[in-house]
C-alpha atoms as a PDB file:
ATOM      1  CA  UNK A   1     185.085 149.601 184.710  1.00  0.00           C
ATOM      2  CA  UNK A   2     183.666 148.830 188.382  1.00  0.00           C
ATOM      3  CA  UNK A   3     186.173 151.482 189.560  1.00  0.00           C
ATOM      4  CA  UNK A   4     184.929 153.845 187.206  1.00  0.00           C
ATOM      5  CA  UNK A   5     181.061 153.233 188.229  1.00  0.00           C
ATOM      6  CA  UNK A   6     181.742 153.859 192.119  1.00  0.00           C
ATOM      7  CA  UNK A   7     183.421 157.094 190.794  1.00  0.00           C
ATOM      8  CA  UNK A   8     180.742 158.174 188.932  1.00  0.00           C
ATOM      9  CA  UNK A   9     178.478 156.839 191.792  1.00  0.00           C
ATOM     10  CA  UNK A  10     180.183 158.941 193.953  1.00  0.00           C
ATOM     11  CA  UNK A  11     179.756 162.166 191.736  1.00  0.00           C
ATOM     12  CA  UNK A  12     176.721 162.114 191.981  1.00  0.00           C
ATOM     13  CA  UNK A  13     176.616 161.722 195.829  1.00  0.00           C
ATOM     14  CA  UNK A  14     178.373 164.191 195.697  1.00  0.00           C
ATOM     15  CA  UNK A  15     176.368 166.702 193.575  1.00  0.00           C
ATOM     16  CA  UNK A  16     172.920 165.896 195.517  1.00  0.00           C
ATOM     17  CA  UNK A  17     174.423 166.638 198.592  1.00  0.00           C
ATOM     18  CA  UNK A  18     175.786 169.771 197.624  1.00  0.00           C
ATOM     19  CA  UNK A  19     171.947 170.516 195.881  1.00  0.00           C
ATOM     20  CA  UNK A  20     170.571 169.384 199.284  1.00  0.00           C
ATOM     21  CA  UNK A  21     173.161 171.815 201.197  1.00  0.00           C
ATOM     22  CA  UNK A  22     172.036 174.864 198.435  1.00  0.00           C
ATOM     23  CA  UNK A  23     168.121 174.433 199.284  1.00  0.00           C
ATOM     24  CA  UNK A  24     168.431 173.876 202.754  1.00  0.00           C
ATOM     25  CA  UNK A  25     170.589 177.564 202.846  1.00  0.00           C
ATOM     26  CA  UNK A  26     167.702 179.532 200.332  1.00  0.00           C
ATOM     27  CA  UNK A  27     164.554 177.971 201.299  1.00  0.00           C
ATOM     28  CA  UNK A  28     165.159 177.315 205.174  1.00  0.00           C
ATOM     29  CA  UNK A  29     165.687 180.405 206.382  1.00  0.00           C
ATOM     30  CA  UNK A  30     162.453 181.853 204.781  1.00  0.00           C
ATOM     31  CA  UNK A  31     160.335 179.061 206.710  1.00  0.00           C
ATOM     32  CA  UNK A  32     161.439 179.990 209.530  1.00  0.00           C
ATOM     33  CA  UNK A  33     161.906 183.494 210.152  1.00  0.00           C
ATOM     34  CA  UNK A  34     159.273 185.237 212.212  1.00  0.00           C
ATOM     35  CA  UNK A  35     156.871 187.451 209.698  1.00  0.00           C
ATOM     36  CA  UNK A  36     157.237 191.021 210.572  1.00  0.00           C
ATOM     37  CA  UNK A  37     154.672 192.414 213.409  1.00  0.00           C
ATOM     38  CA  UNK A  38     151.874 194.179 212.438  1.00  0.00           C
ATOM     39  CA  UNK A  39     150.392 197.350 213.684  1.00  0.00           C
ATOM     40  CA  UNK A  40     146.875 196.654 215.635  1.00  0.00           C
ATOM     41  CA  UNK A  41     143.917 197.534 213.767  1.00  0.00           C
ATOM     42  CA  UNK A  42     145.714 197.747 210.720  1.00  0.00           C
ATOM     43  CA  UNK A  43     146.452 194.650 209.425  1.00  0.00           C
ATOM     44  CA  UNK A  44     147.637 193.210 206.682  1.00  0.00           C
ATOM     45  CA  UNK A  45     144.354 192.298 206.145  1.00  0.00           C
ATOM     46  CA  UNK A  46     142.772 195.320 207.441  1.00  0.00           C
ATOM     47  CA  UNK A  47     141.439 197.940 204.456  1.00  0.00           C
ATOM     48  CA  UNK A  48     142.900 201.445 204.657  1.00  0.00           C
ATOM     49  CA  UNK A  49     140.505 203.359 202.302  1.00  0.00           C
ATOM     50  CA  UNK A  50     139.627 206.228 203.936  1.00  0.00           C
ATOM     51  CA  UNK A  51     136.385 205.883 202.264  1.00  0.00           C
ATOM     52  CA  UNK A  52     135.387 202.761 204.065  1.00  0.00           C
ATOM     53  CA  UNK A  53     135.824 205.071 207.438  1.00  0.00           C
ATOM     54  CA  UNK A  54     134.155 208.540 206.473  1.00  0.00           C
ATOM     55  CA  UNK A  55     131.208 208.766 205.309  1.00  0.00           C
ATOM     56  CA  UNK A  56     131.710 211.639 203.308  1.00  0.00           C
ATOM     57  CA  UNK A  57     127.819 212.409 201.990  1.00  0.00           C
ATOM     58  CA  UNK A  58     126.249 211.934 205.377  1.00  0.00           C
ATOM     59  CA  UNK A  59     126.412 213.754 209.225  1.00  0.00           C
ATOM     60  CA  UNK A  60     128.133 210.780 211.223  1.00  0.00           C
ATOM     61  CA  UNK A  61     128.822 213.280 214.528  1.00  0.00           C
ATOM     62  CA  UNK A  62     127.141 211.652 217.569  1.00  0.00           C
ATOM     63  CA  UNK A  63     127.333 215.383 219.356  1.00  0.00           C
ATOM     64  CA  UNK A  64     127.758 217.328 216.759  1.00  0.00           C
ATOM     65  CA  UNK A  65     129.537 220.581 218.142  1.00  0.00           C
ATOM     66  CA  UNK A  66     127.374 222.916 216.193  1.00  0.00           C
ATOM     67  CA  UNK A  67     127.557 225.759 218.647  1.00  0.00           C
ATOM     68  CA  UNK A  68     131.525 226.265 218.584  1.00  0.00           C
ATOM     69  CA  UNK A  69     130.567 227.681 215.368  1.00  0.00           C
ATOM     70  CA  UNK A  70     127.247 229.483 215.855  1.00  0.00           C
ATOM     71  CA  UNK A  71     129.266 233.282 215.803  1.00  0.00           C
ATOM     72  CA  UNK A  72     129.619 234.178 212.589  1.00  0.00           C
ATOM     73  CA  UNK A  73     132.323 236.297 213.456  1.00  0.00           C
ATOM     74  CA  UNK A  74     134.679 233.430 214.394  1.00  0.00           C
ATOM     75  CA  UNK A  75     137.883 233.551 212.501  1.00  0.00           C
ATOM     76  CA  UNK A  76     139.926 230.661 214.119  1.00  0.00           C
ATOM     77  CA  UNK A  77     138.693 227.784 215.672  1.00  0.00           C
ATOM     78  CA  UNK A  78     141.330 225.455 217.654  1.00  0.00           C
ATOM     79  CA  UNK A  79     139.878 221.711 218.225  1.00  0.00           C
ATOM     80  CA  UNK A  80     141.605 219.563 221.001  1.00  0.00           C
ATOM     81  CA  UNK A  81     142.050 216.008 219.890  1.00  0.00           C
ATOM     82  CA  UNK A  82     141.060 214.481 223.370  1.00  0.00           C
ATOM     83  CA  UNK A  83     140.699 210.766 224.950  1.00  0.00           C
ATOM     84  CA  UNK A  84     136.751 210.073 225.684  1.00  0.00           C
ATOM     85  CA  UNK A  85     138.014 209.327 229.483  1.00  0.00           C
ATOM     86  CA  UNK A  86     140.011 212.574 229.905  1.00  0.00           C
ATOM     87  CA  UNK A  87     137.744 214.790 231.757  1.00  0.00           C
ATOM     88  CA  UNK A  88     140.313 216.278 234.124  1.00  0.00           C
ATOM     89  CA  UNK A  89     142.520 217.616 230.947  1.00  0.00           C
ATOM     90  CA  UNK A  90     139.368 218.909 229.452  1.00  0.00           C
ATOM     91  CA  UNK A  91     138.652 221.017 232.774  1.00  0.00           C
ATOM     92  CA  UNK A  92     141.734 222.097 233.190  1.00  0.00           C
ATOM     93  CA  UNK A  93     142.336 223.676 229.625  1.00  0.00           C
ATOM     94  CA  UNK A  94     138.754 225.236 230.132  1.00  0.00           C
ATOM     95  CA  UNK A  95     139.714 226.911 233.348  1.00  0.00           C
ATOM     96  CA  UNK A  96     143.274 227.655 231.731  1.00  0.00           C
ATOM     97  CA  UNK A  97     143.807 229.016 228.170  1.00  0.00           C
ATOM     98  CA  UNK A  98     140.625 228.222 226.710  1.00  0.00           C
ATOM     99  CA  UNK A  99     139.013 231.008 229.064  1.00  0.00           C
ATOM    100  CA  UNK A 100     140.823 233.700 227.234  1.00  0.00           C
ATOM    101  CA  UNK A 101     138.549 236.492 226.158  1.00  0.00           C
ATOM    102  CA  UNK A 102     139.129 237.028 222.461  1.00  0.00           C
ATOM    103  CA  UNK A 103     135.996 237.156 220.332  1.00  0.00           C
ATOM    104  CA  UNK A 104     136.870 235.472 217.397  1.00  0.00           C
ATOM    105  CA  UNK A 105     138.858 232.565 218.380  1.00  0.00           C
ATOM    106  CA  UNK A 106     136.749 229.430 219.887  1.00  0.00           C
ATOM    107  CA  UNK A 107     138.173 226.033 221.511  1.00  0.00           C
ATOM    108  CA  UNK A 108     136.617 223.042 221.078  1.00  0.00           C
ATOM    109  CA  UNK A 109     137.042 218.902 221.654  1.00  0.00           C
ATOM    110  CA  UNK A 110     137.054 216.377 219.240  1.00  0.00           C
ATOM    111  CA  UNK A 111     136.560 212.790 220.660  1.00  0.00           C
ATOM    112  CA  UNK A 112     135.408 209.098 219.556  1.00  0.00           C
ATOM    113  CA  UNK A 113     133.167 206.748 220.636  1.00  0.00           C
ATOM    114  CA  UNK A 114     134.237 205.102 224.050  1.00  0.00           C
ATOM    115  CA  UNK A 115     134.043 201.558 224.876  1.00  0.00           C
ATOM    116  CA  UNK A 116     131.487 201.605 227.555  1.00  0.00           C
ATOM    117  CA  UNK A 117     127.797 203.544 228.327  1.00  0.00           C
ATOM    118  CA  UNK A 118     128.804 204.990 231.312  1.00  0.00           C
ATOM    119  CA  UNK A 119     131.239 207.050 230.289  1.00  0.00           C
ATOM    120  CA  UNK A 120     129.380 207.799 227.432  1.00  0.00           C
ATOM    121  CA  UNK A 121     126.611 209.281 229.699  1.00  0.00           C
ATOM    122  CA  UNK A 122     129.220 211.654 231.268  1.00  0.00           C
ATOM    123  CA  UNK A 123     130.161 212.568 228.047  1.00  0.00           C
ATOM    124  CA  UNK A 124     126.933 213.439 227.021  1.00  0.00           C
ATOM    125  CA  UNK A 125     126.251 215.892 230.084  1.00  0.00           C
ATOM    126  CA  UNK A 126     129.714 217.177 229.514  1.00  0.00           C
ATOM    127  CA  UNK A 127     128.773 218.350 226.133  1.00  0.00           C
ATOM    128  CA  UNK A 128     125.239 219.576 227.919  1.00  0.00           C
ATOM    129  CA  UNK A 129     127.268 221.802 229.871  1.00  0.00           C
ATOM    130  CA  UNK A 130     129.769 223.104 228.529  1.00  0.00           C
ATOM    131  CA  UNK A 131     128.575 223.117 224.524  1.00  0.00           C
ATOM    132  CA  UNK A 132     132.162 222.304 222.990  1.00  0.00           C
ATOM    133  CA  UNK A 133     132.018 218.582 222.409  1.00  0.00           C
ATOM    134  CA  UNK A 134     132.330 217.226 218.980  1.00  0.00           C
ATOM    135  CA  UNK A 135     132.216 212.996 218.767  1.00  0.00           C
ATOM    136  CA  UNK A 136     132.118 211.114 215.767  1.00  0.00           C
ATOM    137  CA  UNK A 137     131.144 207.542 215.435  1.00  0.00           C
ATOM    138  CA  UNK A 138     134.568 205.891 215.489  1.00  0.00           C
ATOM    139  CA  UNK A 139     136.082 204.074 218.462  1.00  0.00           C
ATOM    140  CA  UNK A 140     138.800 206.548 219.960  1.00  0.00           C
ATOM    141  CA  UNK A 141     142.245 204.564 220.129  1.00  0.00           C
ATOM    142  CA  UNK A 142     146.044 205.702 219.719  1.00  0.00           C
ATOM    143  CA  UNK A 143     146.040 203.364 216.296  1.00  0.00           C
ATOM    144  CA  UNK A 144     143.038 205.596 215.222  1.00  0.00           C
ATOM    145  CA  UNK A 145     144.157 208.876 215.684  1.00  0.00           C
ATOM    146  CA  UNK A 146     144.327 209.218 211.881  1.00  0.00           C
ATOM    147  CA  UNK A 147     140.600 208.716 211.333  1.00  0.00           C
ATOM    148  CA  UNK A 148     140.175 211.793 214.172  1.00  0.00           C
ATOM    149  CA  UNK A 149     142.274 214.078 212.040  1.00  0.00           C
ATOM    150  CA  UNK A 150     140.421 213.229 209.292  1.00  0.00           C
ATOM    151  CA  UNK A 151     137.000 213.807 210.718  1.00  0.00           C
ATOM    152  CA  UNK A 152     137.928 216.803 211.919  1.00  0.00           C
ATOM    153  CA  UNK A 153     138.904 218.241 208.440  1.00  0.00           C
ATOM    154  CA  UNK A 154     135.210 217.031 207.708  1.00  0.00           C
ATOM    155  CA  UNK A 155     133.638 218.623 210.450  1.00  0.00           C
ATOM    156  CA  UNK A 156     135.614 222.295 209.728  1.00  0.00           C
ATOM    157  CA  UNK A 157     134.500 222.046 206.104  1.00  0.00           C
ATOM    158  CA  UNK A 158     130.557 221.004 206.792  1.00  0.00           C
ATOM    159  CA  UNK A 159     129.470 221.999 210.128  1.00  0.00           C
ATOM    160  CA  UNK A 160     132.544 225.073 210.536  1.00  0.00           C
ATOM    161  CA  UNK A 161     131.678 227.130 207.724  1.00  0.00           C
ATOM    162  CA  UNK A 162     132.593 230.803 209.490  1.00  0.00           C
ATOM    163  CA  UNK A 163     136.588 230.184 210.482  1.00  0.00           C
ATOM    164  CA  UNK A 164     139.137 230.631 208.106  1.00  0.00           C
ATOM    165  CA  UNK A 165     141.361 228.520 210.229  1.00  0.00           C
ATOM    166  CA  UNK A 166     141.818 226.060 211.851  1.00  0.00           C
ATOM    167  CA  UNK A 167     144.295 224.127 214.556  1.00  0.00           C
ATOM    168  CA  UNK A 168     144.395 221.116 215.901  1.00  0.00           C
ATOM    169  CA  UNK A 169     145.613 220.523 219.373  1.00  0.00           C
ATOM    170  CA  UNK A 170     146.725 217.598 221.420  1.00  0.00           C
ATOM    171  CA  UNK A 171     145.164 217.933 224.621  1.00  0.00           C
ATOM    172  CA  UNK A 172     148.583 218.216 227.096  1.00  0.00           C
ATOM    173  CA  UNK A 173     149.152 220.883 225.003  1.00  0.00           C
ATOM    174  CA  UNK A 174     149.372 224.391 226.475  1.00  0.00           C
ATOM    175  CA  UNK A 175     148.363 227.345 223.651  1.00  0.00           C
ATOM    176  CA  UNK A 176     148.796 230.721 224.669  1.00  0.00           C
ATOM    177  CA  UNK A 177     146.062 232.014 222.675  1.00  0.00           C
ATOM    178  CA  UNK A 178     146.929 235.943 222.420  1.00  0.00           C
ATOM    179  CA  UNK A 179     150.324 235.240 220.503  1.00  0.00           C
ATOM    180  CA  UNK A 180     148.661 232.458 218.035  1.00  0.00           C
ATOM    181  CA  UNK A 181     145.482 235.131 217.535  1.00  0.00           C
ATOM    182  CA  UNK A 182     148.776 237.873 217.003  1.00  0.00           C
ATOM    183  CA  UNK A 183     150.560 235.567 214.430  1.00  0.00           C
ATOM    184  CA  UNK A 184     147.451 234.291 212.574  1.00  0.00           C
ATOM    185  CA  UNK A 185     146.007 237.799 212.383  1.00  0.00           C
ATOM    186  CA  UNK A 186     148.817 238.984 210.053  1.00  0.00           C
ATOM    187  CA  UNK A 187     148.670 235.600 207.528  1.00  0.00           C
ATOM    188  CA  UNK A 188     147.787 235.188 204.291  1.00  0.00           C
ATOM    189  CA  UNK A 189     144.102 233.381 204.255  1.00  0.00           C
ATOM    190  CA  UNK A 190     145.118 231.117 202.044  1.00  0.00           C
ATOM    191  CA  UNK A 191     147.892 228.384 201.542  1.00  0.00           C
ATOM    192  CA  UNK A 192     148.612 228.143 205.013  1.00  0.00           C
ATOM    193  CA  UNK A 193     149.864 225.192 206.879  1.00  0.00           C
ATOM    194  CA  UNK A 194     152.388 225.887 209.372  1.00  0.00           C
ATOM    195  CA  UNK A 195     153.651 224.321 213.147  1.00  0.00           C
ATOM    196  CA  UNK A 196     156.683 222.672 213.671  1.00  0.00           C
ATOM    197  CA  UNK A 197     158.170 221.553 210.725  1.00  0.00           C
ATOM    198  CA  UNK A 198     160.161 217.753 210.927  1.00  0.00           C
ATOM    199  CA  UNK A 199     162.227 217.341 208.508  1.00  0.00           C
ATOM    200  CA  UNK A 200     164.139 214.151 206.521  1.00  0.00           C
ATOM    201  CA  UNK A 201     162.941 211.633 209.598  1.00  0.00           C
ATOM    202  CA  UNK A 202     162.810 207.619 208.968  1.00  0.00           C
ATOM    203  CA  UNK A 203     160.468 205.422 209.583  1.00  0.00           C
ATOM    204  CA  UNK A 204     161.308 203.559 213.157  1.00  0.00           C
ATOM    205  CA  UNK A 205     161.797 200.097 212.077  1.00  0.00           C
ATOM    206  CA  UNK A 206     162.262 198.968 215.584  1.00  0.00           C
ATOM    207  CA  UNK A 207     158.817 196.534 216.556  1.00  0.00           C
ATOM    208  CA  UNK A 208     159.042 197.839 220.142  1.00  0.00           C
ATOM    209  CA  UNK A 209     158.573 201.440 219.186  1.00  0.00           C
ATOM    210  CA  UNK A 210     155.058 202.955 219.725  1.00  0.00           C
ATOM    211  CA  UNK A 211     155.707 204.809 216.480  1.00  0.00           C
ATOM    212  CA  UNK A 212     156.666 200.956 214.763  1.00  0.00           C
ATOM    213  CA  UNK A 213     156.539 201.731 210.797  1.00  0.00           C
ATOM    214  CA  UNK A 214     155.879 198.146 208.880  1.00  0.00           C
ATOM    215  CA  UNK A 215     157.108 198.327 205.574  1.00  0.00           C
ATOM    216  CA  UNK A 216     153.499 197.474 204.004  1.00  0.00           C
ATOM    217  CA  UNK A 217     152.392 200.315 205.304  1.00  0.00           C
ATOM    218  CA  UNK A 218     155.307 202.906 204.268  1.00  0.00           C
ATOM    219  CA  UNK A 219     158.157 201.026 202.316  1.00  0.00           C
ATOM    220  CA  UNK A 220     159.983 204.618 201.634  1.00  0.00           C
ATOM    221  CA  UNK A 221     163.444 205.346 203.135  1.00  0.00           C
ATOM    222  CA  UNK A 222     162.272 208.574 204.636  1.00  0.00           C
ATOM    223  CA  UNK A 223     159.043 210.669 205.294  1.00  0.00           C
ATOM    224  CA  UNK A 224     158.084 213.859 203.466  1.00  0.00           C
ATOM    225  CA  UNK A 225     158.641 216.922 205.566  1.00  0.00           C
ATOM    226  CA  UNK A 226     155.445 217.400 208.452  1.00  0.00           C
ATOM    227  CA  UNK A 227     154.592 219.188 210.844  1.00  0.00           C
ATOM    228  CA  UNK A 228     154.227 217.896 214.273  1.00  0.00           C
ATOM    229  CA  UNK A 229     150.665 216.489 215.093  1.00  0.00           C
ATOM    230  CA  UNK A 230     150.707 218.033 218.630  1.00  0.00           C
ATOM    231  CA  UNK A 231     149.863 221.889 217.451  1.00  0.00           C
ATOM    232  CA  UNK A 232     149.687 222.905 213.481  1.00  0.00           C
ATOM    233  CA  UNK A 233     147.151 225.576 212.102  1.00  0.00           C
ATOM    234  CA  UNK A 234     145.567 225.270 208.110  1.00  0.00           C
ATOM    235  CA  UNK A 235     143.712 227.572 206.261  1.00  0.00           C
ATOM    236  CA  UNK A 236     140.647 226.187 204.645  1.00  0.00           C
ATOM    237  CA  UNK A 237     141.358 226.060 201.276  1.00  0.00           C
ATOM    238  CA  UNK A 238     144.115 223.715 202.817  1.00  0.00           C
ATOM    239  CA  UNK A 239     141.987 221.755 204.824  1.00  0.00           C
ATOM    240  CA  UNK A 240     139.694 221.106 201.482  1.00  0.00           C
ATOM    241  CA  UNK A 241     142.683 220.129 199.792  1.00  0.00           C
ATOM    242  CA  UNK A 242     144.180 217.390 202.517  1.00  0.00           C
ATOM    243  CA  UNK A 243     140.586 216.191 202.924  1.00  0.00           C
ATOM    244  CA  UNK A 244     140.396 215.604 199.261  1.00  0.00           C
ATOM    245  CA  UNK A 245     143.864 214.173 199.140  1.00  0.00           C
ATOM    246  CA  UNK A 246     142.889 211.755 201.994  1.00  0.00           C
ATOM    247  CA  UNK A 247     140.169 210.019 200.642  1.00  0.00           C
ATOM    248  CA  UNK A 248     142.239 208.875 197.984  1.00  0.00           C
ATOM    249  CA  UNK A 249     145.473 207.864 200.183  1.00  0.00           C
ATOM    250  CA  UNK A 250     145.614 204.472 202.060  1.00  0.00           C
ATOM    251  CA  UNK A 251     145.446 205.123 205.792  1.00  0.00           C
ATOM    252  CA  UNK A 252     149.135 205.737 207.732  1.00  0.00           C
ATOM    253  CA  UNK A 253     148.562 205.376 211.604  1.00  0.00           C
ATOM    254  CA  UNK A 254     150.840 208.104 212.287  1.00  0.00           C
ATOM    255  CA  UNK A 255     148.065 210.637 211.750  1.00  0.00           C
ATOM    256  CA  UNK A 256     150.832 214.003 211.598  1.00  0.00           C
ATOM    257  CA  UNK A 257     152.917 211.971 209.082  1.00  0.00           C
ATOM    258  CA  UNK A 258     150.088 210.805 207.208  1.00  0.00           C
ATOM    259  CA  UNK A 259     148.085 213.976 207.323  1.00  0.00           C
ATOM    260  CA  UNK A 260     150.458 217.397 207.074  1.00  0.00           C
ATOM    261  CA  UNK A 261     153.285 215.126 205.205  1.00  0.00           C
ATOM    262  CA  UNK A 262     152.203 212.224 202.868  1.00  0.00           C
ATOM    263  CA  UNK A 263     148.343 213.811 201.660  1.00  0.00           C
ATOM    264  CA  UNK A 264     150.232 217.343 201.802  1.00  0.00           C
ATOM    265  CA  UNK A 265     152.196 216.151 199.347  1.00  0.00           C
ATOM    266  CA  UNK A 266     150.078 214.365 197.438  1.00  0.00           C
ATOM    267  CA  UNK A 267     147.892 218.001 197.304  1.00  0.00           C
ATOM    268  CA  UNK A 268     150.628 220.043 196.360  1.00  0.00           C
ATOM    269  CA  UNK A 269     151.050 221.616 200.214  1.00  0.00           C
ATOM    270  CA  UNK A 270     154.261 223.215 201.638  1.00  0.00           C
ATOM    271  CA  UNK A 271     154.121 222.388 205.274  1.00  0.00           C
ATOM    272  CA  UNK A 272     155.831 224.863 206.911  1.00  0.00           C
ATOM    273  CA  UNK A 273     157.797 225.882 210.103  1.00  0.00           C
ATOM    274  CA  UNK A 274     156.450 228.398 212.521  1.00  0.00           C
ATOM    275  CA  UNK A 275     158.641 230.153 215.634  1.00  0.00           C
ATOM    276  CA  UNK A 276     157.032 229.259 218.888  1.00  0.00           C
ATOM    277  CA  UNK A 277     155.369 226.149 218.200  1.00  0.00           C
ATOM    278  CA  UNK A 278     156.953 223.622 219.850  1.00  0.00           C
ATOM    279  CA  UNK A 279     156.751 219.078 220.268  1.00  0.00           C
ATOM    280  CA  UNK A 280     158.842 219.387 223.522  1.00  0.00           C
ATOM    281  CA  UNK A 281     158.141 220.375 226.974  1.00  0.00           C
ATOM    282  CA  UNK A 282     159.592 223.731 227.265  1.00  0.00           C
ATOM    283  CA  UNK A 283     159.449 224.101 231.263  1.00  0.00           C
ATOM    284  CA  UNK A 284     157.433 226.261 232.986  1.00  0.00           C
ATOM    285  CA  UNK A 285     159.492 229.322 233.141  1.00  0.00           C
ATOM    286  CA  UNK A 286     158.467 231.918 230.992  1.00  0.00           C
ATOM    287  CA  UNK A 287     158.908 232.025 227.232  1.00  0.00           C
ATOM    288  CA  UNK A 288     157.688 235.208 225.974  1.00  0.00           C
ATOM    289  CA  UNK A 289     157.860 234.003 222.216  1.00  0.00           C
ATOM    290  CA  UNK A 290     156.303 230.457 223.031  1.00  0.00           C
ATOM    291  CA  UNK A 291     152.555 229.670 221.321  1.00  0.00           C
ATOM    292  CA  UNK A 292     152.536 226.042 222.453  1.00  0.00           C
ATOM    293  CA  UNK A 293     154.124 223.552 224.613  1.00  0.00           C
ATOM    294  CA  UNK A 294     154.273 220.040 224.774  1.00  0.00           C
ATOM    295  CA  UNK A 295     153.474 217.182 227.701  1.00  0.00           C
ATOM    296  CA  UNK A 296     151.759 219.473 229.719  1.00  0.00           C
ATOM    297  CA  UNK A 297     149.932 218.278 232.630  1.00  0.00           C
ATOM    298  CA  UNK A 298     146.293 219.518 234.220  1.00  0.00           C
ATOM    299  CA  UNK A 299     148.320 221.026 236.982  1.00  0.00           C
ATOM    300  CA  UNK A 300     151.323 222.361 234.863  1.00  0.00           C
ATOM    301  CA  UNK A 301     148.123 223.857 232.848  1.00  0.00           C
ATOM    302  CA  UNK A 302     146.937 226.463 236.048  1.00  0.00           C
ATOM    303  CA  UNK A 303     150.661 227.230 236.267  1.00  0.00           C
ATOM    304  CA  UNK A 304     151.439 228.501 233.419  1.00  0.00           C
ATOM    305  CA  UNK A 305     148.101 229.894 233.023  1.00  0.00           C
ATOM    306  CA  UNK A 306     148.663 232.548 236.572  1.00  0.00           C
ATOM    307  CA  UNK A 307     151.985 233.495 235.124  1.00  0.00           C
ATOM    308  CA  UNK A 308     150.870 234.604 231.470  1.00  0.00           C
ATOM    309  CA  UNK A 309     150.703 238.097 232.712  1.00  0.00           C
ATOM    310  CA  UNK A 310     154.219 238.909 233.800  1.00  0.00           C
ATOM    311  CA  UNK A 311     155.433 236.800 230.838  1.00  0.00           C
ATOM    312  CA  UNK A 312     153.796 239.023 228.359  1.00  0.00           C
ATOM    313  CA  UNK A 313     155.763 242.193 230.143  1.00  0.00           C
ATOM    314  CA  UNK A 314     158.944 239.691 229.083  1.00  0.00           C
ATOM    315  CA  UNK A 315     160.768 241.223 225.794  1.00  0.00           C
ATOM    316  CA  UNK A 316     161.171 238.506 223.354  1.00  0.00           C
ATOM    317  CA  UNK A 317     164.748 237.139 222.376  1.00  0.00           C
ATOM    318  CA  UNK A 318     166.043 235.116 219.732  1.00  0.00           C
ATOM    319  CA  UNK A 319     168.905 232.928 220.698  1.00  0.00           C
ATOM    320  CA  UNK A 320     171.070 231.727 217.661  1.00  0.00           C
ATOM    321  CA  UNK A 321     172.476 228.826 219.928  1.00  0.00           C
ATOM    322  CA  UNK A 322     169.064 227.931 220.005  1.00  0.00           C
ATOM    323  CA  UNK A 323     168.906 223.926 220.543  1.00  0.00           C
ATOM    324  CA  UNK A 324     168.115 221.745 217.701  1.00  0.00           C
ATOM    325  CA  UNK A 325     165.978 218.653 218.470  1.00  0.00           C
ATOM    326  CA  UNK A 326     165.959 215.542 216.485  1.00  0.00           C
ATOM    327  CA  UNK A 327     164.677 215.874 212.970  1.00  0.00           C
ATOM    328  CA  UNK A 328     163.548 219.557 213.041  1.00  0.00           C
ATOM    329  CA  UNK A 329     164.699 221.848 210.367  1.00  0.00           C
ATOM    330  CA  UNK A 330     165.152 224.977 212.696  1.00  0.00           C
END
């Protein structure tokens, strides 16, 4: 009987340690691990309604860009998402391809509010001078890139009524003007929304990445198609319908993802891929079929720019070993 008890005794033993050993394995790990990061400004808990951003019913423009728009006649308008600090891009792309001499297509920039008065001052005499400044009351940050895109679909559709499209630009981006007025010339006016079209791409999971996806903001395996946020024109009944879609979708700091490829969908929009737009940095040889290119600098600008001439005299050619770049659906 005593031999029996220190068995049973040791059963038990036994069976709590092997309990202990089974907790210790679930529960340990899970009080330990390091929570995934978070993407700045956009918390956890951080609110991404849209609605909480935009003031939809009122004017929130602190320079409101009115005259980019004053010709009736204006049929495409092309707005340059810009930093508040980069005055040396912006005076470059004046003096470069935004000097072209075609009525009905007007350049403008689009920036936010910057974080101190004195550049705001310069700002404000910028816009005094040169009448193409647009700034809404937001702070102007990479992380807030998607509440520019945003305002600018609400400045097209309330202070932009003339244009039947629009682009949006990154600002070291070179546009050759002449063959985007060609192309958009000869499109439908409606259902348009067309650049470079990125197809089947995953979310970077990686923490380091600048482009870092957290799962709480997109848990899906891979995006919808998009087009690349660097140069992609819309027609206006498209821009009504993304804005719409927008201020019901939570906000996606990837403002190209979020914008042409998650509300697109949402609205029942085909983005679409376009010949000659390009994310990349082409060179600066001469591309005869090229509307923009990518990582341009203020300097690379004036090149291009003096060589436009004997470029256009350049035949076009289509190259079916033409190299494919990550996730594009050339």
């Amino acid at each position: 009987m005593v031999f029996s008890g220190k068995w049973r005794l040791l059963r038990f033993i036994i069976l709590i340690t092997f309990l202990a050993v089974c907790c210790f394995t679930v529960y340990i790990p899970h009080l330990t691990a390091v929570p995934p990061k978070q993407v700045p400004g956009w918390e956890l808990n951080v609110t991404r309604d849209v609605t909480k951003y935009i003031n939809t019913g009122n004017d929130t423009t602190v320079i409101s860009g009115r005259e980019i728009c004053e010709d009736p006649s204006t049929f495409i308008v092309i707005i340059v998402t810009s930093a508040p600090q980069n005055f040396a891009v912006r005076s470059a792309i004046r003096e470069t391809w935004a000097s072209h001499n075609i009525s009905y297509v007007k350049v403008g920039f689009l920036i936010g509010l910057p974080r101190n008065n004195t550049l705001q001052s310069a700002i404000e005499e910028e816009s005094f001078e040169f009448k193409d400044i647009i700034q809404d009351n937001f702070i102007d940050s990479y992380n807030n890139l998607t509440l520019k895109s945003v305002v600018l679909l609400k400045w097209f559709l309330h202070q932009c009524p003339s244009p039947i499209f629009l682009m949006k630009a990154d600002d070291d981006t070179y546009v050759d003007v002449q063959r985007l007025a060609k192309r958009i010339v000869k499109m439908p006016h409606r259902s348009i929304l067309t650049g470079v079209l990125i197809c089947k791409a995953k979310p970077i999971v990686d923490s380091r990445s600048k482009w870092y996806t957290p799962k709480y903001m997109y848990p899906h395996q891979h995006y919808p198609n998009y087009l690349s946020g660097t140069g992609y024109v819309l027609s206006r009944d498209v821009a009504y319908k993304l804005y719409e879609a927008a201020l019901k979708t939570p906000i996606f700091y990837l403002e190209d993802v979020y914008l042409t490829g998650i509300c697109a969908q949402k609205a029942g929009v085909r983005p679409r891929n376009s010949e000659g737009f390009n994310y990349y940095n082409v060179g600066l040889k001469c591309v005869p079929d090229l509307i923009t290119n990518h990582r341009i600098k203020p300097d690379e600008l004036r090149i291009l720019w003096s060589q436009r001439e004997n470029c256009s005299l350049v035949k076009p050619t289509r190259n079916p070993k033409k190299k494919k770049f990550a996730n594009s659906c050339h």
